[in-house]
Protein backbone atom coordinates (compact mmCIF):
# COMPACT_ATOMS: atom_id res chain seq x y z
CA UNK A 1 50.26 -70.80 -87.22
CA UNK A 2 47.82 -69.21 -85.10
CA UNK A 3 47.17 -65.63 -83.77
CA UNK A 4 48.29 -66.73 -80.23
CA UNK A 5 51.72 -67.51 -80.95
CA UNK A 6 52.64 -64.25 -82.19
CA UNK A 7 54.82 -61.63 -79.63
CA UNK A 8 53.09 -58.98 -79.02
CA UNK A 9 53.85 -55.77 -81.27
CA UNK A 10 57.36 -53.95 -79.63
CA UNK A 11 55.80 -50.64 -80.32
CA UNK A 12 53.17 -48.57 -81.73
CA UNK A 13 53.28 -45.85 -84.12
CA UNK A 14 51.15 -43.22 -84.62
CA UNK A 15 50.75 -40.99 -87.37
CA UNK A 16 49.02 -37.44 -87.47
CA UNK A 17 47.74 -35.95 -90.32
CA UNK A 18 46.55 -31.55 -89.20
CA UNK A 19 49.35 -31.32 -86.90
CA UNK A 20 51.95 -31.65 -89.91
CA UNK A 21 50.87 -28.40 -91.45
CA UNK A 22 51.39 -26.35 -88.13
CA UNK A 23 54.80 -24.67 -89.48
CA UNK A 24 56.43 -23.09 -86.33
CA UNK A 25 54.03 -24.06 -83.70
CA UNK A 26 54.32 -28.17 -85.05
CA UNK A 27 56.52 -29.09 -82.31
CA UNK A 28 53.82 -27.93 -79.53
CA UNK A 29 51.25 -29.60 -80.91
CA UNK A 30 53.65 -32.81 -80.91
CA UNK A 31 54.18 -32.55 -77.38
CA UNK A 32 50.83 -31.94 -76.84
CA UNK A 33 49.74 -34.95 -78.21
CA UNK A 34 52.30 -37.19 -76.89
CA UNK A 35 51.32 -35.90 -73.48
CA UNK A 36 47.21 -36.84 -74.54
CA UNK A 37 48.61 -40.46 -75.34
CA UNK A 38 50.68 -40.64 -72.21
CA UNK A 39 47.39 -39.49 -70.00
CA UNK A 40 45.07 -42.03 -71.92
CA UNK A 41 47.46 -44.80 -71.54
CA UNK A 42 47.77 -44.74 -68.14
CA UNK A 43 45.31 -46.75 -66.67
CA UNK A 44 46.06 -49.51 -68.61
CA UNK A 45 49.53 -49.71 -67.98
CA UNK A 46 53.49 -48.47 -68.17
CA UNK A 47 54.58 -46.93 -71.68
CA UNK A 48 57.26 -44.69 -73.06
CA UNK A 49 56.43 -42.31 -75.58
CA UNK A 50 58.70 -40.06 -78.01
CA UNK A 51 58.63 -37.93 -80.54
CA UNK A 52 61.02 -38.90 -83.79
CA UNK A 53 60.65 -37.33 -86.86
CA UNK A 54 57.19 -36.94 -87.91
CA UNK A 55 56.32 -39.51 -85.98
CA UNK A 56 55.65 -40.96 -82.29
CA UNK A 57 56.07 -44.26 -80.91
CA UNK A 58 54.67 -45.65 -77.48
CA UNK A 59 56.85 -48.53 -76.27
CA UNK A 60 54.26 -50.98 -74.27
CA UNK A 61 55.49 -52.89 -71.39
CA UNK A 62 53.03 -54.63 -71.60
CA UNK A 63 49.15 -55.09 -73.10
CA UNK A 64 50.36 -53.63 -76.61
CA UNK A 65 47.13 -54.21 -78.52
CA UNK A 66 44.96 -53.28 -75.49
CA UNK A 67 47.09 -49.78 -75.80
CA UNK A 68 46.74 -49.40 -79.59
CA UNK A 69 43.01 -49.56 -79.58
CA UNK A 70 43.14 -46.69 -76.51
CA UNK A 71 45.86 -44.80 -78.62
CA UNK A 72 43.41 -44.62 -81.56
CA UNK A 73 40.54 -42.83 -79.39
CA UNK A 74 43.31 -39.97 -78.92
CA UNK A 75 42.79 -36.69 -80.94
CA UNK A 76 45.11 -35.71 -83.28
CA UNK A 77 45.70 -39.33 -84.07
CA UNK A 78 45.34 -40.28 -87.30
CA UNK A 79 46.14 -43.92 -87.39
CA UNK A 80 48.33 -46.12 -85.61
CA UNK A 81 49.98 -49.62 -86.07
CA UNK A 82 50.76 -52.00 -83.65
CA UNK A 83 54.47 -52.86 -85.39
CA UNK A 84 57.62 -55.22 -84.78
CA UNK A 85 60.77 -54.01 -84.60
CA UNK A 86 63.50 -54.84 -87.07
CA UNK A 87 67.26 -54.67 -87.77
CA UNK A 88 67.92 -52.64 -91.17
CA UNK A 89 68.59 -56.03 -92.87
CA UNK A 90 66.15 -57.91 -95.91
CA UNK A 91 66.86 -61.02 -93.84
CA UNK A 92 66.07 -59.40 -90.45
CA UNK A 93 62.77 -57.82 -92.27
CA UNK A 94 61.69 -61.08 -93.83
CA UNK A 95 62.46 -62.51 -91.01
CA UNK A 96 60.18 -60.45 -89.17
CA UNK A 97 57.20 -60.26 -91.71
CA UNK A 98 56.56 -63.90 -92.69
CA UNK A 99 54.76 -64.98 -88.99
CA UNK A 100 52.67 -61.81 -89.34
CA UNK A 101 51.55 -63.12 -92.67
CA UNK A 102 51.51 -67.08 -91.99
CA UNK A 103 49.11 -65.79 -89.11
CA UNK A 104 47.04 -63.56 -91.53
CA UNK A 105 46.41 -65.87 -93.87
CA UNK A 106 45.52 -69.17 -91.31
CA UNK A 107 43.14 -66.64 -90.01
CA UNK A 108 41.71 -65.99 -93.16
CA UNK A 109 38.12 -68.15 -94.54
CA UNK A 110 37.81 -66.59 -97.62
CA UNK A 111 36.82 -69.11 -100.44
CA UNK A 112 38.64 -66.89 -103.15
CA UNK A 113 42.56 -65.67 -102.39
CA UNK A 114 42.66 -62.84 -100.61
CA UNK A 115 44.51 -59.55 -102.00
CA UNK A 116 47.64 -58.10 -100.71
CA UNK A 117 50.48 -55.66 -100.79
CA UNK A 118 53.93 -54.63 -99.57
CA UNK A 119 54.76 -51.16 -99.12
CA UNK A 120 57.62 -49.97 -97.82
CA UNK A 121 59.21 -46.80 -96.53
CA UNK A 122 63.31 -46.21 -96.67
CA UNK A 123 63.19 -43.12 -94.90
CA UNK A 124 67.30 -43.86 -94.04
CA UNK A 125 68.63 -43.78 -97.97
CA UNK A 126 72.01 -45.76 -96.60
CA UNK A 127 69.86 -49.37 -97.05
CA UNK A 128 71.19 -50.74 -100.20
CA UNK A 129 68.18 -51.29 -102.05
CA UNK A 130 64.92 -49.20 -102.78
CA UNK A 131 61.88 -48.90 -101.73
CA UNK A 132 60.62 -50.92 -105.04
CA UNK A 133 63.34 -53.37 -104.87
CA UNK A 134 62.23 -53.92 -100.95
CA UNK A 135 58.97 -54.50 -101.76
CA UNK A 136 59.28 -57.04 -104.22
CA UNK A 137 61.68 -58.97 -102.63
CA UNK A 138 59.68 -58.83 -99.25
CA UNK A 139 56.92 -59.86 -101.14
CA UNK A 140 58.50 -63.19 -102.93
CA UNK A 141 59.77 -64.27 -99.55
CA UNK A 142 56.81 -63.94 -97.65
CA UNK A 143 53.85 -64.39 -99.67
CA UNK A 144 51.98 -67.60 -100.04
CA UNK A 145 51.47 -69.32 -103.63
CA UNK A 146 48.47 -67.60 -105.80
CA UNK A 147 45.95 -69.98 -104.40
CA UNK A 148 45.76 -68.30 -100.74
CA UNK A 149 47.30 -64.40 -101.79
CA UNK A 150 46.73 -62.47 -105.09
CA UNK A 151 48.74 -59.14 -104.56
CA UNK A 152 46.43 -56.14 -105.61
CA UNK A 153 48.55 -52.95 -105.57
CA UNK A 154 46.09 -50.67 -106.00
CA UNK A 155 43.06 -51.90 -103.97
CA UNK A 156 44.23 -54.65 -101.51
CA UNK A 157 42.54 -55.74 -98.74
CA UNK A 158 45.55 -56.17 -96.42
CA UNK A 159 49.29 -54.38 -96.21
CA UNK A 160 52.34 -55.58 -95.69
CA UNK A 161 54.23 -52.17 -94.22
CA UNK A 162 57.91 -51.92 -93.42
CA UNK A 163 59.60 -48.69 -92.72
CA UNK A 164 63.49 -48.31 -92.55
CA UNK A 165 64.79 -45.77 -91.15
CA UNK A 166 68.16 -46.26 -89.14
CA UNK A 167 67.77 -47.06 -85.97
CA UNK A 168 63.46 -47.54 -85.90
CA UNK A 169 62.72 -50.40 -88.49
CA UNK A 170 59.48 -52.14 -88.07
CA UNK A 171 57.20 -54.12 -90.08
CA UNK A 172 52.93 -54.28 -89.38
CA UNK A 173 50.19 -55.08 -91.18
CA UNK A 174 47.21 -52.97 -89.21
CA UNK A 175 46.52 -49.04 -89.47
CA UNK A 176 44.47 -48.48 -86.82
CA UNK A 177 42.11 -45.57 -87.94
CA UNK A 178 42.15 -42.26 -85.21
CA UNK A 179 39.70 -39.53 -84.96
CA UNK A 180 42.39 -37.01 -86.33
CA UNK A 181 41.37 -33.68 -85.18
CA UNK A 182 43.64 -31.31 -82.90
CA UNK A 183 44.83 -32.47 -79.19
CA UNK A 184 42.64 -32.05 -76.56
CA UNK A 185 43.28 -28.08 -75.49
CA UNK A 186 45.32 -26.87 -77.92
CA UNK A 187 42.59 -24.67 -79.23
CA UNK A 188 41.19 -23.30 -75.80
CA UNK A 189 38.31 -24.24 -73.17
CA UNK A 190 34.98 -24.88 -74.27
CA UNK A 191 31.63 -25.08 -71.41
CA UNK A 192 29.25 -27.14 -73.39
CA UNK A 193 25.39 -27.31 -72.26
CA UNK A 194 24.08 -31.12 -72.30
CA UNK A 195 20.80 -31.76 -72.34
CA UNK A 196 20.50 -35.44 -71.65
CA UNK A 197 19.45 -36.44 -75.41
CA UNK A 198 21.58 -37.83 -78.53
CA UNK A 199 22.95 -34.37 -79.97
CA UNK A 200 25.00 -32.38 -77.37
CA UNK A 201 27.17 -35.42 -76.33
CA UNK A 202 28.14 -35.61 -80.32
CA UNK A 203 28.73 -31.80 -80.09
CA UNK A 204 31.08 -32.16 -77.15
CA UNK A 205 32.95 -34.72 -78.79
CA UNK A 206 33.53 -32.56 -81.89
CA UNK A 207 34.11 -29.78 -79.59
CA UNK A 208 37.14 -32.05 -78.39
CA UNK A 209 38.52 -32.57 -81.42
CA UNK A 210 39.14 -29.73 -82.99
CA UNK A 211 41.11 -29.06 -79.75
CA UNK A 212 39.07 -28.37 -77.12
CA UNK A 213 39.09 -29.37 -73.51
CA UNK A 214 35.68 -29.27 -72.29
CA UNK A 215 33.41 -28.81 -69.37
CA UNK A 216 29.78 -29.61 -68.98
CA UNK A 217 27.26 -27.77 -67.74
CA UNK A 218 23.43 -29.15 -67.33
CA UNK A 219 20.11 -27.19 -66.15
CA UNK A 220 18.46 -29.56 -63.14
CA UNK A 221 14.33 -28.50 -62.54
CA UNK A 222 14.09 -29.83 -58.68
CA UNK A 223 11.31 -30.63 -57.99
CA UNK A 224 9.38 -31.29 -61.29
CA UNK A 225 12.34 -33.60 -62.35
CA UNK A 226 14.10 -35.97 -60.07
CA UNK A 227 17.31 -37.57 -59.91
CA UNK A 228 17.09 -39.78 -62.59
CA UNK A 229 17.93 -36.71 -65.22
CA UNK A 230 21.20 -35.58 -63.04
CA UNK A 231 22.60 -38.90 -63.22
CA UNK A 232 21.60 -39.81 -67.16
CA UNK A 233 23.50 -36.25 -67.85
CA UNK A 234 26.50 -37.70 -65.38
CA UNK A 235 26.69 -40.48 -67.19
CA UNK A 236 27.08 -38.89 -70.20
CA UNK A 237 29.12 -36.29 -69.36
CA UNK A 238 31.32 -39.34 -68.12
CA UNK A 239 31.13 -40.99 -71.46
CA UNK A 240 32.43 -38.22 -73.45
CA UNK A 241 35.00 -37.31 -70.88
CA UNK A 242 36.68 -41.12 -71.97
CA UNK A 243 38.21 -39.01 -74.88
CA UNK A 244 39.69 -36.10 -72.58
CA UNK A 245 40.45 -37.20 -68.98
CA UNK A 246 38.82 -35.75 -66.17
CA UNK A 247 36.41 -32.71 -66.96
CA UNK A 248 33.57 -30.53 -64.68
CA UNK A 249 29.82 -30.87 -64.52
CA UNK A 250 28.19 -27.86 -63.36
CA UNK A 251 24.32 -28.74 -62.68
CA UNK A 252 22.41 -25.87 -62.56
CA UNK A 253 19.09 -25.13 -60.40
CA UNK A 254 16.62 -23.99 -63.14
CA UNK A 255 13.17 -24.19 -61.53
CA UNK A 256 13.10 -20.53 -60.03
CA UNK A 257 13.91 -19.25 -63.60
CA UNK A 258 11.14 -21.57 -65.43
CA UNK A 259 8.51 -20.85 -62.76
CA UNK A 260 9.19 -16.98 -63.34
CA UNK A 261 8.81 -17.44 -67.00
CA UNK A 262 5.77 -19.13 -66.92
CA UNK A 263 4.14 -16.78 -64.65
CA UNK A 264 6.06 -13.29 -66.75
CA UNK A 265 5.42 -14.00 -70.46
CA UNK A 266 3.54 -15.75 -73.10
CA UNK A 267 3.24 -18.87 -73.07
CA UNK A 268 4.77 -19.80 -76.98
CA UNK A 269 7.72 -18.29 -75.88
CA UNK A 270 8.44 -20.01 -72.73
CA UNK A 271 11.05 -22.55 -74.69
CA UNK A 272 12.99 -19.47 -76.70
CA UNK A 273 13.44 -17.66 -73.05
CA UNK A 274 14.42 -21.02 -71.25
CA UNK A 275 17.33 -21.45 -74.02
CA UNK A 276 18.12 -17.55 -73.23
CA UNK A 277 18.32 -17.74 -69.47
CA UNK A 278 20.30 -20.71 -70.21
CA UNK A 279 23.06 -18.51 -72.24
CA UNK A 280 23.10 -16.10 -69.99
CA UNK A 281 24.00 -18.30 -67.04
CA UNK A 282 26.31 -20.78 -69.34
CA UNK A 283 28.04 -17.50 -69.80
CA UNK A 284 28.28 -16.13 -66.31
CA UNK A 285 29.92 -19.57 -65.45
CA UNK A 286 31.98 -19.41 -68.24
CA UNK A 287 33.31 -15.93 -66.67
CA UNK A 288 33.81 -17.63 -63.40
CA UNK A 289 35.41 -20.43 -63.97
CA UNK A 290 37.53 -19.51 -67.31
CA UNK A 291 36.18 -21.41 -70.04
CA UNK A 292 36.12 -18.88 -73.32
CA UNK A 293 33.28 -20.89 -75.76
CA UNK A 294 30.06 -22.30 -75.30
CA UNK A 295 28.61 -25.21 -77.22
CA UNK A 296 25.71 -26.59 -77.79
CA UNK A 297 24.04 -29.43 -80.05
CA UNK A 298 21.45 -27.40 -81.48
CA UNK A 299 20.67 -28.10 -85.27
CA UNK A 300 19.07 -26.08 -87.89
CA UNK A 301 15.93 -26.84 -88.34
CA UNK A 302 15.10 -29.49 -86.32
CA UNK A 303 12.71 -28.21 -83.83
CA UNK A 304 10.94 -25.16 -82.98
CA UNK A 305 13.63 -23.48 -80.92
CA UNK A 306 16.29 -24.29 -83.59
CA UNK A 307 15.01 -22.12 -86.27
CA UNK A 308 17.48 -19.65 -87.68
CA UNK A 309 15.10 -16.85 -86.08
CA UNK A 310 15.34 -18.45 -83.23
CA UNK A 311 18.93 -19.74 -82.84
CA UNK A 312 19.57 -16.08 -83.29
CA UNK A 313 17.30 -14.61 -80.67
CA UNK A 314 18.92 -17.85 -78.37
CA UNK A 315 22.65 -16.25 -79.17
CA UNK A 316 22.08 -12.78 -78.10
CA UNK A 317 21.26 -13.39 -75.20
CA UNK A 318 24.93 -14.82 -74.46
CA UNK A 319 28.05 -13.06 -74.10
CA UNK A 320 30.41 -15.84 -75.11
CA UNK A 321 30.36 -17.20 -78.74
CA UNK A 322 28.32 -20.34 -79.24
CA UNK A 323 29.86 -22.94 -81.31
CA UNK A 324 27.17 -25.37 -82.90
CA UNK A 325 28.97 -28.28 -84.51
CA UNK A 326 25.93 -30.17 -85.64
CA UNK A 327 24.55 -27.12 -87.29
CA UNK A 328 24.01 -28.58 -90.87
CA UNK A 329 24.23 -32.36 -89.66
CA UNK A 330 21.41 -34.92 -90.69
CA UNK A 331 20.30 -36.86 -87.51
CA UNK A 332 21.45 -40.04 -89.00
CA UNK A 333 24.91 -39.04 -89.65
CA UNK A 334 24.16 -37.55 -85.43
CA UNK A 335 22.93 -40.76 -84.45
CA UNK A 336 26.22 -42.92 -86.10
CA UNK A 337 28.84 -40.84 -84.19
CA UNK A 338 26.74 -41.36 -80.72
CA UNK A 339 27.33 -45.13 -81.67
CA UNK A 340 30.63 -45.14 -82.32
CA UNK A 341 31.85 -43.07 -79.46
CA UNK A 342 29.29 -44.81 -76.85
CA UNK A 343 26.67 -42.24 -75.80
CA UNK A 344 24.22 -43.12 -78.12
CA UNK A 345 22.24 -45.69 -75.75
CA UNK A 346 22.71 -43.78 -72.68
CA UNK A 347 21.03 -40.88 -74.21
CA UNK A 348 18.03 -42.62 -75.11
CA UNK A 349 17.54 -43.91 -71.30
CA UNK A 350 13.59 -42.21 -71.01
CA UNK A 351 14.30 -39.21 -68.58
CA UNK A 352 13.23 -36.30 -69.23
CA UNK A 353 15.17 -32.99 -69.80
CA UNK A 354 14.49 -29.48 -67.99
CA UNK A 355 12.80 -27.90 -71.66
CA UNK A 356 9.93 -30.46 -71.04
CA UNK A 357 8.68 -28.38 -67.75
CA UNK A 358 6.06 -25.94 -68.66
CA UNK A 359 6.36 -27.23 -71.97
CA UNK A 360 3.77 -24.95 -74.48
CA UNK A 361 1.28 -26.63 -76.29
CA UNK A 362 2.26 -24.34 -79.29
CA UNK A 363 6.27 -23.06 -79.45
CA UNK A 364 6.60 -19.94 -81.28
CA UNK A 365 8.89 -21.10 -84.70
CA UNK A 366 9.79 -17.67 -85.35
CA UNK A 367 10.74 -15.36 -82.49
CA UNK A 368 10.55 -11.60 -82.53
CA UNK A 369 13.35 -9.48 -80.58
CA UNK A 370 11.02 -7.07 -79.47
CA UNK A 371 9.06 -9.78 -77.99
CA UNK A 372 10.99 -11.35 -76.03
CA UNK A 373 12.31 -8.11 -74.99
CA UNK A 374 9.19 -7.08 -73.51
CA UNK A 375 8.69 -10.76 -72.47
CA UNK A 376 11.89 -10.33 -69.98
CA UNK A 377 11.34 -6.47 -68.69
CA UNK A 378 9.15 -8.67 -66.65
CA UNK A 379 12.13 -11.12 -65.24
CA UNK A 380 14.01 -10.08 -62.77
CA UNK A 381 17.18 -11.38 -65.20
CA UNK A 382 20.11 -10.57 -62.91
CA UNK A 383 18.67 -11.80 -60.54
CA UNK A 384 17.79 -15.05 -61.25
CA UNK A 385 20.85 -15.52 -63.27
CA UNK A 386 22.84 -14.62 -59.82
CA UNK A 387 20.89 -16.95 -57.64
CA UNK A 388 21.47 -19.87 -60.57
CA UNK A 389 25.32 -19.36 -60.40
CA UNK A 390 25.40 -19.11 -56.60
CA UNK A 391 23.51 -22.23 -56.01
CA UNK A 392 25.20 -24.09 -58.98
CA UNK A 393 26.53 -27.62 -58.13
CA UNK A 394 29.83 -28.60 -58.94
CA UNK A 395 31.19 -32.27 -59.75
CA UNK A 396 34.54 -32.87 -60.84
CA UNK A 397 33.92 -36.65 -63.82
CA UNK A 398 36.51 -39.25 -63.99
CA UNK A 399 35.95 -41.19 -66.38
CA UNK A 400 38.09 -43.96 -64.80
CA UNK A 401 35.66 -44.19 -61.81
């Protein structure tokens, strides 16, 4: 038997993992992520989705494996198997299970036997046999002789699962891993600032899953940076917005505020007071347009503005609260999630970001308050942070375009 001439799976399920320990707010956050499946299955195609105890399936009219690999991008997912329904019978199960192993095992190339296990599930305690008895005599009917399948109970490499449980029986042999994580704004609205390189993408995907729905917001310095920059940030902001639906970019003018800066204070400062003016006007859109965080992709240590001295100086200046996921991240462990959630080689296109205008020769590593305070009785800060809002450009991402 080959892959091809297997149905496609009659439904997915999809566990969660955080959402379970929500008491008396559970059922929200079920609905919420049913209706975060529902919006991320839609461009591929027609599916119904419910919500059954502890658990929801998405009935595919079509494309079933195409949706399982979309459901598993969804957060609050924690895994999800493509699965083939079942009458609550051994014969019907067997029945069911033996082409998904017969295709399993022609697939497989291995010179030794491969490992296996059945586990099942008898949720509805009417079946007449247990869970063990199941298993085992699943197992005997199904499996191949010892020279193809040695069954491993403890460490297989494949699994056999069958749930019973009344009316939903299924058997599967895939758990598709999910991000787990909250739904997509359950927790709130979150402005994050993206700069173009490999950290606040990550950040704004972390942002996301702990339950944010976020907007992007990106500082633009026309004319010493052209439209390359705008459209890498685009991009990017397009990229993350895959994991969320459709999301704003506010691009802000910046030049006016850099070339006041440069002229108004000391030079090994200029980078500290860019990242201020930049959380002062991340915050006055925040106030405009209702979002109630800011993030950002900064990282302790890792350059000069990103100091704890710094980062602190950077904060004050704000009036939201700025959420740094990647605070205590190693870039490598930075540079895997880009990978995996596809920003990574869009953020290392060569354009330069807006800090790289009037960049010093020698950034100040650890900032003084009274400084910079002195620095900006020089700026006229209300005003440029006005003018900066006013002339902000606004672009509604689809990441479907």
């Amino acid at each position: 038997m080959t892959q091809a001439t297997l149905n496609e799976p009659d439904v997915l399920v999809v566990r969660y993992g955080e959402i379970a320990l929500k008491g008396g707010n559970r059922k929200k956050y079920e609905n919420a992520l049913a209706r975060m499946i529902r919006r991320a299955l839609k461009p591929i195609g027609m599916a119904k989705v419910s919500v059954v105890h502890g658990r929801i399936y998405v009935y595919p009219e079509e494309r079933a494996m195409r949706m399982a690999k979309r459901t598993a991008e969804v957060f609050g997912v924690k895994t999800v198997s493509p699965a083939w329904a079942v009458e609550a019978s051994l014969d019907s199960i067997v029945a069911g299970a033996k082409p998904l192993v017969d295709d399993l095992v022609a697939r497989m190339t291995h010179a030794s036997p491969i490992t296996f296990r059945v586990r099942a599930k008898r949720a509805d305690k009417r079946f007449p046999i247990t869970s063990i008895e199941l298993e085992r005599a699943v197992a005997d009917a199904v499996l191949p002789g010892p020279e193809l399948v040695k069954v491993d109970l403890k460490d297989a490499e494949f699994e056999l699962g069958i749930e019973v449980r009344g009316k939903e029986n299924y058997v599967f042999l895939e758990r598709l891993r999910g991000p787990g994580g909250l739904p997509v704004g359950t927790s709130g609205r979150g402005l994050c600032l993206l700069s173009g390189g490999i950290d606040s993408p990550v950040a704004a995907w972390l942002g996301m899953r702990r339950g944010l729905f976020m907007g992007f917001v990106s500082f633009h310095s026309f004319p010493y940076l052209g439209e390359g920059s705008k459209r890498k940030v685009a991009d990017l902001a397009r990229a993350v917005a895959h994991y969320q639906g459709k999301a704003q970019l506010y691009v802000v003018p910046f030049a006016e505020v850099q070339e006041a800066i440069r002229d108004n204070a000391p030079e090994r400062y200029r980078t500290v007071l860019y990242r201020r003016m930049m959380g002062r006007i991340a915050s006055a859109l925040c106030r405009k347009y209702d979002y109630g965080v800011l993030l950002t992709g900064e990282n302790l240590g890792q350059v000069a503005s990103q100091t704890m001295q710094n980062m602190g100086l950077i904060a004050n200046a704000a009036d939201h609260l700025i959420l740094r996921p990647l605070i205590t991240f190693d870039k490598e462990e930075v540079i895997d999630i880009a990978r995996r959630i596809g920003t990574f080689d869009l953020s290392i296109r060569p354009e330069p970001d807006c800090c790289t205008v009037f960049q010093p020769a020698s950034p100040v590593i650890h900032g003084n308050p009274s400084d910079c305070a002195d620095a900006e009785s020089n700026l006229d800060l209300r005003g440029l942070v006005d003018r900066a809002v006013s002339n902000t450009e606004v672009h509604l991402v689809d990441p479907e375009e």
